[in-house]
C-alpha atoms as a PDB file:
ATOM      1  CA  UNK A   1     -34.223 -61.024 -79.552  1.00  0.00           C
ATOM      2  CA  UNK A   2     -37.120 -60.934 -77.004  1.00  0.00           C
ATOM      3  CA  UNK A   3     -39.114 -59.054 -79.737  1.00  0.00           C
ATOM      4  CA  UNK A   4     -38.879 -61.745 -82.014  1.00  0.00           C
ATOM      5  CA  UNK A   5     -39.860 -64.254 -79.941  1.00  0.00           C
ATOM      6  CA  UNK A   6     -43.420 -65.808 -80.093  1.00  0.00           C
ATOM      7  CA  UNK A   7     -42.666 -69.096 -77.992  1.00  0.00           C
ATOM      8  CA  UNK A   8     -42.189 -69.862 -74.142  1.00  0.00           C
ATOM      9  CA  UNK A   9     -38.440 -70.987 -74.515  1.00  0.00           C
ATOM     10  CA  UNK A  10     -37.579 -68.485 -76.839  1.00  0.00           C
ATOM     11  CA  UNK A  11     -38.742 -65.413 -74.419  1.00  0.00           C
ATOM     12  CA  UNK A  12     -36.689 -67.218 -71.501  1.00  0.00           C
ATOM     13  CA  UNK A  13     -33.851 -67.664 -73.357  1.00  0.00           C
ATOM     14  CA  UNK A  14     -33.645 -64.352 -74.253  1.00  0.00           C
ATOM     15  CA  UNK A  15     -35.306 -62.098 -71.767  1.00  0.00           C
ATOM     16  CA  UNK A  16     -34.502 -64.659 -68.638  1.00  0.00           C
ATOM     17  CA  UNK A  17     -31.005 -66.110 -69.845  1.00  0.00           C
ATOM     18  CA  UNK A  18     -29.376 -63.794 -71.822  1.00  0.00           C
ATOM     19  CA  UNK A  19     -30.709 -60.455 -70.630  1.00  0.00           C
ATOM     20  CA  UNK A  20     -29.856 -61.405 -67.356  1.00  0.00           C
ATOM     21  CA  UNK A  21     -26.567 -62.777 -67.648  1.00  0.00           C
ATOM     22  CA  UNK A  22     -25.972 -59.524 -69.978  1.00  0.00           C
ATOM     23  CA  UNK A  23     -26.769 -57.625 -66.607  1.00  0.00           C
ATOM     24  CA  UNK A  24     -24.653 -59.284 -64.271  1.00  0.00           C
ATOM     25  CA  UNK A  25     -21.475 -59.033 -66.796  1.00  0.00           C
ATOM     26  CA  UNK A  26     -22.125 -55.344 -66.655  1.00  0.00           C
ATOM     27  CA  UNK A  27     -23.487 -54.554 -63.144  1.00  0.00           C
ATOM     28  CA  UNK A  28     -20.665 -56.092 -61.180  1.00  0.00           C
ATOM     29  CA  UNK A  29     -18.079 -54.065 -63.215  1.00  0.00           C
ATOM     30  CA  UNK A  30     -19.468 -51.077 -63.320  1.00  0.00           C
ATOM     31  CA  UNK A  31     -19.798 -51.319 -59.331  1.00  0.00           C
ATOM     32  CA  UNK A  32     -16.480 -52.044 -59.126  1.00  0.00           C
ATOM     33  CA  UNK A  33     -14.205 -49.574 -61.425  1.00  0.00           C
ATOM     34  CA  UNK A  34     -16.220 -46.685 -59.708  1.00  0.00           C
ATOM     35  CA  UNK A  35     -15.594 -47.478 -56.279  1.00  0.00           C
ATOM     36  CA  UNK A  36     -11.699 -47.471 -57.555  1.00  0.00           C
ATOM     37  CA  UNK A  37     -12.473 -43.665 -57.895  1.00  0.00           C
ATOM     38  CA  UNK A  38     -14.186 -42.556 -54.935  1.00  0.00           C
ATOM     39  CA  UNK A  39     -12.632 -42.988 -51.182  1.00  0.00           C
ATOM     40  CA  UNK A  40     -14.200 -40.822 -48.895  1.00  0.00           C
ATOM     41  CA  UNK A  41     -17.184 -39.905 -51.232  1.00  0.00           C
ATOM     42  CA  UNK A  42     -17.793 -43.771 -52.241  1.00  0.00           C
ATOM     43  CA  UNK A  43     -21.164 -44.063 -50.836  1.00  0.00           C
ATOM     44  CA  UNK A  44     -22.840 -41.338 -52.624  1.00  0.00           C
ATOM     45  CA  UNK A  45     -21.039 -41.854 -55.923  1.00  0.00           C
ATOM     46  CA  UNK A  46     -22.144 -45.219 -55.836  1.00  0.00           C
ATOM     47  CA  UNK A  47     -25.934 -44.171 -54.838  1.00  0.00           C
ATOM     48  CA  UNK A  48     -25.737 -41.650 -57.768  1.00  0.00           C
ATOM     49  CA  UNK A  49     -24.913 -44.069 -60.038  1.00  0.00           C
ATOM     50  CA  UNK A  50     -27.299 -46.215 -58.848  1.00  0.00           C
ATOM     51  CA  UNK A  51     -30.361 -43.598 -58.773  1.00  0.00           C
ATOM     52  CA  UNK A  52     -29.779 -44.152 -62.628  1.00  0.00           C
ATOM     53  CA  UNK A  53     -31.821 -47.727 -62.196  1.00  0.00           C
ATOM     54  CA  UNK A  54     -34.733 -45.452 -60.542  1.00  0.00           C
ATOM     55  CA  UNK A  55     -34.549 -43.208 -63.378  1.00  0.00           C
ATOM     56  CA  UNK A  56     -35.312 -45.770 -65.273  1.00  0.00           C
ATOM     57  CA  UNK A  57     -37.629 -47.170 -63.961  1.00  0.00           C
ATOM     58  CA  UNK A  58     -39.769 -44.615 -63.883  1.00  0.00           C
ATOM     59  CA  UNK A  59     -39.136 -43.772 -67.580  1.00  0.00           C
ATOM     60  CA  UNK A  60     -39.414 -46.890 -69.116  1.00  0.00           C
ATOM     61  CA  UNK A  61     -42.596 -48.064 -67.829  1.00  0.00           C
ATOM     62  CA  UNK A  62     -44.174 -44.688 -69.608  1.00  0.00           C
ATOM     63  CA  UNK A  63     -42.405 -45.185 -72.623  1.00  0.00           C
ATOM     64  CA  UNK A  64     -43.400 -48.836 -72.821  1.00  0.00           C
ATOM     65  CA  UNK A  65     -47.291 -48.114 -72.079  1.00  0.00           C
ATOM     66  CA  UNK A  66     -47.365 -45.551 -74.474  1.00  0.00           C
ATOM     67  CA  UNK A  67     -45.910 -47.043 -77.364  1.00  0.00           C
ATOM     68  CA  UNK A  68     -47.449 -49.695 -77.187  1.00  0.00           C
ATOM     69  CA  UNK A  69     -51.346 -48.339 -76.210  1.00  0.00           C
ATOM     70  CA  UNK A  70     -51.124 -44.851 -77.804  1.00  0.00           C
ATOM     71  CA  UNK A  71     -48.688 -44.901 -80.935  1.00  0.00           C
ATOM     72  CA  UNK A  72     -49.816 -48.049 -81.667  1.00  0.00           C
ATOM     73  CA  UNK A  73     -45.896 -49.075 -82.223  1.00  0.00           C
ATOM     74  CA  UNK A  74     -46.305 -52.528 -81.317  1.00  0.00           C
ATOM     75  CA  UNK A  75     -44.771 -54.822 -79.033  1.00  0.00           C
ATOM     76  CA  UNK A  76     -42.287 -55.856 -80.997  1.00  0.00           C
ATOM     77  CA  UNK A  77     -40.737 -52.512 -81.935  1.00  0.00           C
ATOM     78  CA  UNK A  78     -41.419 -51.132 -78.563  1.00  0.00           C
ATOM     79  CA  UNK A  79     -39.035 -53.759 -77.280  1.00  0.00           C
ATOM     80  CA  UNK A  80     -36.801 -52.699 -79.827  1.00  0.00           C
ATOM     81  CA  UNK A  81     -36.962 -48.806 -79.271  1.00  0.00           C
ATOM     82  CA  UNK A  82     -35.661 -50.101 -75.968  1.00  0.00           C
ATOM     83  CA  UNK A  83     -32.447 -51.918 -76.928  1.00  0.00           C
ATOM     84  CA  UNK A  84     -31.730 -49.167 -79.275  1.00  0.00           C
ATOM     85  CA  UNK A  85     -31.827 -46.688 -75.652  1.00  0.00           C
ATOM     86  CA  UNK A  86     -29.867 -49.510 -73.924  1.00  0.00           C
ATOM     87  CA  UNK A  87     -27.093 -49.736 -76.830  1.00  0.00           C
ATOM     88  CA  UNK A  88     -26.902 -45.741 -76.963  1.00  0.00           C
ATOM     89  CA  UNK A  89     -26.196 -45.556 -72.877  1.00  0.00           C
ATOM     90  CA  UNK A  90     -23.739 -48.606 -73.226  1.00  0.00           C
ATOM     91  CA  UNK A  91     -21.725 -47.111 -75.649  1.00  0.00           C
ATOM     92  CA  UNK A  92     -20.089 -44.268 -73.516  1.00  0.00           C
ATOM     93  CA  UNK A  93     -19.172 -46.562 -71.090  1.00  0.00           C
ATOM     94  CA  UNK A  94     -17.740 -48.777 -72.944  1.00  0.00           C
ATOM     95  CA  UNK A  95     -15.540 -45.744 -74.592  1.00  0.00           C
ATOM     96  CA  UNK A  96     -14.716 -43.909 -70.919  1.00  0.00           C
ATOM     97  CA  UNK A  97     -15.549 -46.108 -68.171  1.00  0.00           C
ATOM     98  CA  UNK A  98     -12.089 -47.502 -67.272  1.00  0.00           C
ATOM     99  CA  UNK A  99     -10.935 -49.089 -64.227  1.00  0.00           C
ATOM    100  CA  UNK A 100      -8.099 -46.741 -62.348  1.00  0.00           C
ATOM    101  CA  UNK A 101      -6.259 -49.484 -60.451  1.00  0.00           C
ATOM    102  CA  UNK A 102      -4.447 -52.237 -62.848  1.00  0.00           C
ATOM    103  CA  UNK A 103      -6.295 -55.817 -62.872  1.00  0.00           C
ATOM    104  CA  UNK A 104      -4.552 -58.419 -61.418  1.00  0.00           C
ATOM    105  CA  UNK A 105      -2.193 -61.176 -63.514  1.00  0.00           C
ATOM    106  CA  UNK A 106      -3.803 -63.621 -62.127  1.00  0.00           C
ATOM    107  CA  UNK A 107      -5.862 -64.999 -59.311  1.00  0.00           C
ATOM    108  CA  UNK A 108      -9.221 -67.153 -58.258  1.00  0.00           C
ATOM    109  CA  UNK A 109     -12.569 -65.611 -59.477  1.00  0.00           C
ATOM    110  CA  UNK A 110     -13.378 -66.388 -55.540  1.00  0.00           C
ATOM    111  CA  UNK A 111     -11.456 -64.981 -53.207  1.00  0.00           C
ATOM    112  CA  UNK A 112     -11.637 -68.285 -50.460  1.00  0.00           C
ATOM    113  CA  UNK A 113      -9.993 -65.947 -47.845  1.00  0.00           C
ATOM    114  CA  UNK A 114     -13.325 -63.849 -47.247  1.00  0.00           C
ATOM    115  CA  UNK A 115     -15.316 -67.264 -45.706  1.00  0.00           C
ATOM    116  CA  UNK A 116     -12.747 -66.984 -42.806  1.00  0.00           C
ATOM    117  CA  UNK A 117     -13.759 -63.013 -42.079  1.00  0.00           C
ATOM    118  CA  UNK A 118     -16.672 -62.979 -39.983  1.00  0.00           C
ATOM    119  CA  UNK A 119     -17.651 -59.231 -41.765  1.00  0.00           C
ATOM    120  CA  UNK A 120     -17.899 -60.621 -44.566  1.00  0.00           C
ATOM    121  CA  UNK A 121     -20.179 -63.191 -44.129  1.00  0.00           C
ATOM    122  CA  UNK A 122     -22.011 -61.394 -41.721  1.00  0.00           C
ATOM    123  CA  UNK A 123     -22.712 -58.852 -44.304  1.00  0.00           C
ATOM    124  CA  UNK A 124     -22.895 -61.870 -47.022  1.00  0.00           C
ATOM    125  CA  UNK A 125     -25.996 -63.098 -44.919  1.00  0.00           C
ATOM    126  CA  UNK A 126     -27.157 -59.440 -44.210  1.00  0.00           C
ATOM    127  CA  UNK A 127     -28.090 -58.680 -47.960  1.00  0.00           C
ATOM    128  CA  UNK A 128     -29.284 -62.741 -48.844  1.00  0.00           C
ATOM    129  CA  UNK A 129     -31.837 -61.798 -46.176  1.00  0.00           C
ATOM    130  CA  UNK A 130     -32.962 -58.473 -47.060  1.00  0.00           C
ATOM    131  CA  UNK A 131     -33.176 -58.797 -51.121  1.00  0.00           C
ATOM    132  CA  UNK A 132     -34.719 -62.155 -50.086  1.00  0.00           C
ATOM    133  CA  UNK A 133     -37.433 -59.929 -48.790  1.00  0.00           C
ATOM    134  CA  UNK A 134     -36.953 -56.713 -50.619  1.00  0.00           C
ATOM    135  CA  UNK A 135     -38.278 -57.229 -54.193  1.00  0.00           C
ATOM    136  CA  UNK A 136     -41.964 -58.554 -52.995  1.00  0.00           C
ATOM    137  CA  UNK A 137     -43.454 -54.810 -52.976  1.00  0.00           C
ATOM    138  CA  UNK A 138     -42.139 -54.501 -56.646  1.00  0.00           C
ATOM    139  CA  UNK A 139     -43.648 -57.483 -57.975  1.00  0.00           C
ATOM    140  CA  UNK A 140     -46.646 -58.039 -56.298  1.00  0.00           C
ATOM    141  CA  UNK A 141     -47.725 -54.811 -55.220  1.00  0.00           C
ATOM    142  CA  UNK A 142     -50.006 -54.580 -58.777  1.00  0.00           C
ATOM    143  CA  UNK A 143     -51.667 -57.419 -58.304  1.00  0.00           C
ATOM    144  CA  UNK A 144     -52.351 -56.610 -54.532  1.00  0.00           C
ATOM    145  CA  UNK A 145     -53.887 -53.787 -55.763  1.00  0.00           C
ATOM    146  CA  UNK A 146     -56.107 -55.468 -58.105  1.00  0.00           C
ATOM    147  CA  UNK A 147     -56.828 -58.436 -55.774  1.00  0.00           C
ATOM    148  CA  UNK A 148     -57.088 -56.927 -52.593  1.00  0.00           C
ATOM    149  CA  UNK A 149     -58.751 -53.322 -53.440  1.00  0.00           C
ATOM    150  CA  UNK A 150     -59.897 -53.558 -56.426  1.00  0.00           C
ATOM    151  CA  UNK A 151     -57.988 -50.675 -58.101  1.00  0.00           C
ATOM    152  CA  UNK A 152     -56.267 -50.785 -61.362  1.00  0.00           C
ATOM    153  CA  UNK A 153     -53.654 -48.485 -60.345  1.00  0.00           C
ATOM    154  CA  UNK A 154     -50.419 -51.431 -61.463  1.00  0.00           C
ATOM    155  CA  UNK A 155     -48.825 -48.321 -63.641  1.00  0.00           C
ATOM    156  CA  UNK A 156     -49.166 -45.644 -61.821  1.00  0.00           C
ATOM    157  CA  UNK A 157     -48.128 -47.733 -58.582  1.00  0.00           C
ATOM    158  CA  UNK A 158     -44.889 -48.599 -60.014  1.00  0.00           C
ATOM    159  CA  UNK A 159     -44.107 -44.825 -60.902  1.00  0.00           C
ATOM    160  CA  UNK A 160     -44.158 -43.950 -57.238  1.00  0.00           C
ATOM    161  CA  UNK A 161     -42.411 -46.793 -56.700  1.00  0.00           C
ATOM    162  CA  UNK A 162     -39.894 -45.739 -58.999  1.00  0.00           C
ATOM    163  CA  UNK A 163     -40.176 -42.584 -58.910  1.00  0.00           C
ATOM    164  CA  UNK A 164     -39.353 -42.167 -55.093  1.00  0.00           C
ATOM    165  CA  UNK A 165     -35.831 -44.380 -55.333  1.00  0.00           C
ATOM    166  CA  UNK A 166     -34.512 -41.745 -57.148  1.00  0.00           C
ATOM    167  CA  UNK A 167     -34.168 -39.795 -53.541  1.00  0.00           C
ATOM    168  CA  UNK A 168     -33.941 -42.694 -51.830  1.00  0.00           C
ATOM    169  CA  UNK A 169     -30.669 -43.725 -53.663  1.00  0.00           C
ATOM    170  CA  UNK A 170     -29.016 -40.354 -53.674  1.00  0.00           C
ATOM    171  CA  UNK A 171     -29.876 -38.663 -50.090  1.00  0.00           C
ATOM    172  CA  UNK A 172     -28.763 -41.784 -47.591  1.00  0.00           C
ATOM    173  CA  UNK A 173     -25.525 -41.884 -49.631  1.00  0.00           C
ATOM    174  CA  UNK A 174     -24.844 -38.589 -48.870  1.00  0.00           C
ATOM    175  CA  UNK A 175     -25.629 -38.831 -45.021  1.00  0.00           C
ATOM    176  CA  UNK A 176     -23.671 -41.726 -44.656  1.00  0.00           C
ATOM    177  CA  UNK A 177     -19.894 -39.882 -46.308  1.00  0.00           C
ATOM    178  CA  UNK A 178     -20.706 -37.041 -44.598  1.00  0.00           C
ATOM    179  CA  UNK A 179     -21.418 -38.209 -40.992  1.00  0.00           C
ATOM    180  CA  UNK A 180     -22.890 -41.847 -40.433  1.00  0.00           C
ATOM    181  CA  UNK A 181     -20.917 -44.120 -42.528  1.00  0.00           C
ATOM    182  CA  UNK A 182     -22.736 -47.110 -44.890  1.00  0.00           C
ATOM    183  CA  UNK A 183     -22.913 -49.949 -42.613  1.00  0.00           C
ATOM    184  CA  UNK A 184     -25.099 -47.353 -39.739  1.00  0.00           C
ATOM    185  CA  UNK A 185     -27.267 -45.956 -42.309  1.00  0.00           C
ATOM    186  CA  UNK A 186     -28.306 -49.524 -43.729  1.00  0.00           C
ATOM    187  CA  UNK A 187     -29.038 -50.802 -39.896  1.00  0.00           C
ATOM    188  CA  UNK A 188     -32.037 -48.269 -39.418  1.00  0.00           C
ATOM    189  CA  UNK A 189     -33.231 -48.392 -43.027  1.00  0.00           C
ATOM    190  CA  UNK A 190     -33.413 -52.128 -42.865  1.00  0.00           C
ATOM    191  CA  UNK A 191     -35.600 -52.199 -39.741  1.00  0.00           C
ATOM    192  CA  UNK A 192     -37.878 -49.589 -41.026  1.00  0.00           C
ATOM    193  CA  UNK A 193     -38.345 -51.880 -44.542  1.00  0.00           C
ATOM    194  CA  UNK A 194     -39.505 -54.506 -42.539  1.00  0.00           C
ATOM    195  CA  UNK A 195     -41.606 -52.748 -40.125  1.00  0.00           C
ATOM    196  CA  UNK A 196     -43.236 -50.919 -43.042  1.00  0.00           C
ATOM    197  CA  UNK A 197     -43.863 -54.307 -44.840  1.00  0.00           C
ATOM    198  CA  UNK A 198     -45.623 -55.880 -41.727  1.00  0.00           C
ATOM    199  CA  UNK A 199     -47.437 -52.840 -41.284  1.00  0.00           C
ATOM    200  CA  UNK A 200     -48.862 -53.400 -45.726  1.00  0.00           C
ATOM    201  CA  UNK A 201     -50.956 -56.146 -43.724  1.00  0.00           C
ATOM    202  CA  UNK A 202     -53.170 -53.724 -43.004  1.00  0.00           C
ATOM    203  CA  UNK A 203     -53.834 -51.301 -45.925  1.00  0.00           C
ATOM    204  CA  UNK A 204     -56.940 -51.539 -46.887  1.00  0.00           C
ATOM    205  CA  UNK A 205     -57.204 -48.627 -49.390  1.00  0.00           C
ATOM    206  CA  UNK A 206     -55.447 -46.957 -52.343  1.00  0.00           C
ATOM    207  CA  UNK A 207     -54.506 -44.482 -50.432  1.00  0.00           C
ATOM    208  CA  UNK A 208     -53.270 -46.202 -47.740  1.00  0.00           C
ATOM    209  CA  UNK A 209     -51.173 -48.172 -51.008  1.00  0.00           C
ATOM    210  CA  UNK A 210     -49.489 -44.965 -52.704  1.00  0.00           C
ATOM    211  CA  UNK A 211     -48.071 -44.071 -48.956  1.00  0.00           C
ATOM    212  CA  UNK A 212     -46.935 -47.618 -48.342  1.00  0.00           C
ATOM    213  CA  UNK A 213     -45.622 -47.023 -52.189  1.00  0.00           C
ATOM    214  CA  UNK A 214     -44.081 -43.473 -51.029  1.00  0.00           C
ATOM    215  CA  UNK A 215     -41.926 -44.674 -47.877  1.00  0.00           C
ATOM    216  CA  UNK A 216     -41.184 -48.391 -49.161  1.00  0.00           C
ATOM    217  CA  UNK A 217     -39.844 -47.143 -52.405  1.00  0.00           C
ATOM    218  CA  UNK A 218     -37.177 -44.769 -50.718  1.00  0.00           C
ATOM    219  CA  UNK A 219     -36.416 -47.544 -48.562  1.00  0.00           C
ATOM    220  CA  UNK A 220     -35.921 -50.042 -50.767  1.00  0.00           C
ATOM    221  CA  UNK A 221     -34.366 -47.629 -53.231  1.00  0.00           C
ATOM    222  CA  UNK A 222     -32.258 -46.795 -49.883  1.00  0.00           C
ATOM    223  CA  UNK A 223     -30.873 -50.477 -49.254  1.00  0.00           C
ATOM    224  CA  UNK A 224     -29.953 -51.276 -53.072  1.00  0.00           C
ATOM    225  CA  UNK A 225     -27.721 -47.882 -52.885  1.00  0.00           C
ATOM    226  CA  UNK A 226     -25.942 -48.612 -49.774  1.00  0.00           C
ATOM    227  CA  UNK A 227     -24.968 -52.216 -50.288  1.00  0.00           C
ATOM    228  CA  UNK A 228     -22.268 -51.841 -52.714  1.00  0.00           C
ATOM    229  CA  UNK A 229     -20.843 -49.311 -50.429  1.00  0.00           C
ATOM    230  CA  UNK A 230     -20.709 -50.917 -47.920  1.00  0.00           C
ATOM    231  CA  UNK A 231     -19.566 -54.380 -49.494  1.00  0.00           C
ATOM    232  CA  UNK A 232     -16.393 -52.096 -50.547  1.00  0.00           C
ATOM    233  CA  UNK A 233     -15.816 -51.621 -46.929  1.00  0.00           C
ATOM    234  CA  UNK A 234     -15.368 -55.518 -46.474  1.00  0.00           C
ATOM    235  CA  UNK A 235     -12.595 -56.191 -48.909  1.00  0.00           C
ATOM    236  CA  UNK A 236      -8.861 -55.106 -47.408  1.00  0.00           C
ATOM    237  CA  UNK A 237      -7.492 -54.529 -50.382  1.00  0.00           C
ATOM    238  CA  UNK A 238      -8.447 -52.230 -53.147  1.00  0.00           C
ATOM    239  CA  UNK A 239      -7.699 -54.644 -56.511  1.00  0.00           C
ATOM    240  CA  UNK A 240     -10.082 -57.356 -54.973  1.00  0.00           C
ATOM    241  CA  UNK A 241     -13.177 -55.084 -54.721  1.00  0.00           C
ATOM    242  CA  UNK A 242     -14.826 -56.808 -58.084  1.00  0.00           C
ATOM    243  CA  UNK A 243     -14.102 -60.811 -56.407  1.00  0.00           C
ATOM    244  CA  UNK A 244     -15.490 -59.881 -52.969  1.00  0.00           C
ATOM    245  CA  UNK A 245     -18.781 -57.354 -54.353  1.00  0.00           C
ATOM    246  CA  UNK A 246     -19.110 -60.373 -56.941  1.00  0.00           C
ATOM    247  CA  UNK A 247     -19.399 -63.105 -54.341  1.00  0.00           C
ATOM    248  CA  UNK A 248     -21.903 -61.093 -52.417  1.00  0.00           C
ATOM    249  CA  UNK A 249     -24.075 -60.171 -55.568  1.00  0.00           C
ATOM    250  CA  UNK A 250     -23.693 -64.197 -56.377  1.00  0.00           C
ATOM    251  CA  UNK A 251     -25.498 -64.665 -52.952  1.00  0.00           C
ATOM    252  CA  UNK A 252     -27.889 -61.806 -53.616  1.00  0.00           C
ATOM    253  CA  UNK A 253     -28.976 -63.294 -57.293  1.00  0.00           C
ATOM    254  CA  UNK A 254     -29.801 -66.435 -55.340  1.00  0.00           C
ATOM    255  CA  UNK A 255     -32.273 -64.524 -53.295  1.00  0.00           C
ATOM    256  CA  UNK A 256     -33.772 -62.600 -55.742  1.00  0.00           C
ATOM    257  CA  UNK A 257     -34.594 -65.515 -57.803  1.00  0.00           C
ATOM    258  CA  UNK A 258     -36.043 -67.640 -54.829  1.00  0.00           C
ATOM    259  CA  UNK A 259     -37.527 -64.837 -53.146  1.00  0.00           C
ATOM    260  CA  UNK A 260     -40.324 -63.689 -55.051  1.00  0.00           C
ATOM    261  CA  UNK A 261     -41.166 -66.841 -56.036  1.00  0.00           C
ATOM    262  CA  UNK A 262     -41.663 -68.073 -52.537  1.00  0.00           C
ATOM    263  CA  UNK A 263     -43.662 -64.985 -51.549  1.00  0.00           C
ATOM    264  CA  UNK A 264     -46.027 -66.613 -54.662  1.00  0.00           C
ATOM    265  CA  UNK A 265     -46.062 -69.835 -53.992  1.00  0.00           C
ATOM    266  CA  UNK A 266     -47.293 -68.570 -49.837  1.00  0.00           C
ATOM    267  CA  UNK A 267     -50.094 -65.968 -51.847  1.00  0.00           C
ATOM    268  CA  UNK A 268     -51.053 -69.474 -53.402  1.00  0.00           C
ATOM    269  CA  UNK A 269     -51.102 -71.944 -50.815  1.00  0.00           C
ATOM    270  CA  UNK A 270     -53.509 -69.253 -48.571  1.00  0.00           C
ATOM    271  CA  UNK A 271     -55.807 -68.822 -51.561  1.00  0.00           C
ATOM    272  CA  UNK A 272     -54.949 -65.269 -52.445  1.00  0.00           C
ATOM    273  CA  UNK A 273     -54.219 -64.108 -49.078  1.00  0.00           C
ATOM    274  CA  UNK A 274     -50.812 -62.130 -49.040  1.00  0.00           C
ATOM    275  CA  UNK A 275     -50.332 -62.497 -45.101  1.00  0.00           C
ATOM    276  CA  UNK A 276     -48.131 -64.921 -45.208  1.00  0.00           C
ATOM    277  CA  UNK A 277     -45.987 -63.453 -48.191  1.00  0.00           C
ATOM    278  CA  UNK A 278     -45.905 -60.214 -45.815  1.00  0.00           C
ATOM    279  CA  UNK A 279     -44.737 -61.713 -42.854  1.00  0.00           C
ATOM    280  CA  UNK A 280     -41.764 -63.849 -45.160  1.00  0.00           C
ATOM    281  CA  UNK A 281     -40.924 -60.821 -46.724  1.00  0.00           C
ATOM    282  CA  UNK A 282     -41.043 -58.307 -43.479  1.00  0.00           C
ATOM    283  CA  UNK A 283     -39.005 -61.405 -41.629  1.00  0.00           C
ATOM    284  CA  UNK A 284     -36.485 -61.806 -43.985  1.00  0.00           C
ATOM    285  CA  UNK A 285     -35.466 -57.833 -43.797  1.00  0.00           C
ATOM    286  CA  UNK A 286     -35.842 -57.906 -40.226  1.00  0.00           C
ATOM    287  CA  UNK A 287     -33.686 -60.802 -40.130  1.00  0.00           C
ATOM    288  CA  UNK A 288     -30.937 -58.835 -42.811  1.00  0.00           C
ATOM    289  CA  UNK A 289     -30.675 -56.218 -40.314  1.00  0.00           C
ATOM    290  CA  UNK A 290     -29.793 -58.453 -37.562  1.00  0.00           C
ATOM    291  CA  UNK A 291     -27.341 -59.728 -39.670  1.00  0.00           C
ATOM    292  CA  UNK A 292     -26.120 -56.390 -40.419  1.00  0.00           C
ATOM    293  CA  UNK A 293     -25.627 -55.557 -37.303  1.00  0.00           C
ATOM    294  CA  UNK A 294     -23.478 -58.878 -36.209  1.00  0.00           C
ATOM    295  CA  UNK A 295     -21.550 -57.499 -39.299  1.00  0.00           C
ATOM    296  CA  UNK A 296     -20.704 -53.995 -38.096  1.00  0.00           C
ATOM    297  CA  UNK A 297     -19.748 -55.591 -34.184  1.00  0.00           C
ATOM    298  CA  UNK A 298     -17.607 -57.959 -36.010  1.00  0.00           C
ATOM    299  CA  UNK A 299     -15.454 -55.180 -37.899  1.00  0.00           C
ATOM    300  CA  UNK A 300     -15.578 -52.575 -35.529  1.00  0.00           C
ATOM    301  CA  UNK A 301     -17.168 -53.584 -31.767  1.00  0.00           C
ATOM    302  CA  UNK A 302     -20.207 -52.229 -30.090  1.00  0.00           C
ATOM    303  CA  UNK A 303     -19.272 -48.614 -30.059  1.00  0.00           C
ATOM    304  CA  UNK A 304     -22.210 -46.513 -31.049  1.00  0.00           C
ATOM    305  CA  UNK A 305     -19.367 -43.547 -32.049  1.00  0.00           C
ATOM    306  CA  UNK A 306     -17.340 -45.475 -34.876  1.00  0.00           C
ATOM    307  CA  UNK A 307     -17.583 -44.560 -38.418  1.00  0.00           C
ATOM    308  CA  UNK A 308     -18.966 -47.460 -40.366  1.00  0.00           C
END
């Protein structure tokens, strides 16, 4: 529908409204029949599943541009070649993606229980924080560019960007089954983020921008891929997996929205300076991680040794 819009309202309503309540009707299943699969494996199978997203995006940006500046396809029916790619993935799914574990009869879409579990909304707080944070590298690291440097490098940023979460979400995955667990994985990841966004502050070169792209992108990529692990590890029982990672990716859609929109309205109220939008950003993650930790003392203690 998006390519057959030509107004304001009708490209919110369908790229905004529908497109993203399309996503969350799919994301927070998906997340939740696999974990039903995978026990001691989870976190990887989870962080290969989500290293598809990185695929993507580093595909679709290329097929976009291309189409639409070098086939001379059009907007419109580059949109469309999209959907058509979107419809063709969704179909297997639909066909062999089935939960293993039987739904339950009945029961609240929010499990009340988990606001009396201090884990939970430890870890509830933990990811508002960091995806508060996270996503102002993707959508302002173009414009940066532009502003700041004076390179038009927007594409070719976002490829790295991209590009690099494709390790990002499949490597810390793997370390944390085989020896670290989720939750003490995410703990030095998080920090790192946010020191890596305070240090952006002071890039002052392109170069200086595709390394800050490099690191930040397997971080990021790093975080998205652990948090539905690790939100599995918060819910007691099996069948209420898809309430609990629901609630928390309820939270998290509240910070994504309000997120990058503050980090705009702080590049606007200092006149095009991005300081401020670096320190809310790098603060925010920093602040995740804090949370994170109060999270993994609350389930488990202090140890250093446990298994998170």
């Amino acid at each position: 529908m998006t390519s057959l819009s030509t107004k304001y309202w009708q490209f919110f309503l369908a790229q905004a409204v529908c497109l993203g309540i399309g996503n969350g009707f799919t994301f927070r299943p998906a997340l939740s029949v696999l974990a039903q699969y995978f026990e001691k494996y989870r976190a990887f199978s989870v962080g290969l599943a989500a290293a598809g997203g990185a695929v993507g995006g580093l595909v679709n940006p290329v097929l976009i541009n291309r189409l639409i500046f070098k086939d001379d396809v059009g907007y419109a029916w580059a949109l469309r070649a999209m959907g058509f790619i979107m419809l063709a993935t969704y179909i297997p799914c639909l066909i062999w993606f089935k939960p293993r574990l039987l739904p339950r009869k009945s029961g609240p879409w929010i499990d009340t229980s988990a606001f009396s579990e201090l884990p939970f909304i430890f870890f509830s707080l933990s990811m508002f924080l960091n995806f508060w944070g996270l996503y102002f590298a993707f959508f302002y690291m173009s414009t940066f560019a532009h502003d700041q440097i004076g390179g038009a490098q927007s594409i070719y940023l976002l490829l790295v960007l991209n590009g690099v979460g494709v390790a990002g979400r499949a490597l810390p995955p793997i370390i944390a089954d085989r020896w670290t667990g989720s939750v003490n994985i995410l703990l030095p990841i998080s920090i790192a983020a946010s020191l890596l966004v305070y240090c952006w502050a002071a890039v002052d070169s392109i170069g200086g921008l595709y390394a800050f792209a490099i690191v930040y992108g397997f971080l990021a990529a790093a975080l998205q891929a652990l948090f539905p692990g690790v939100a599995t590890t918060m819910t007691p029982h099996p069948n209420m997996t898809g309430t609990r990672v629901g609630m928390i990716l309820g939270f998290v859609s509240f910070a994504n929205l309000t997120g990058p929109a503050i980090c705009g309205a702080l590049i606007r109220k200092m006149h095009g300076s991005y300081l401020g939008a670096q320190m809310f950003a790098g603060s925010s993650i920093l602040l995740g991680a804090v949370m994170a930790l109060a999270a993994r003392i609350a389930k488990n203690g202090p140890s250093l040794r446990v298994k998170v």
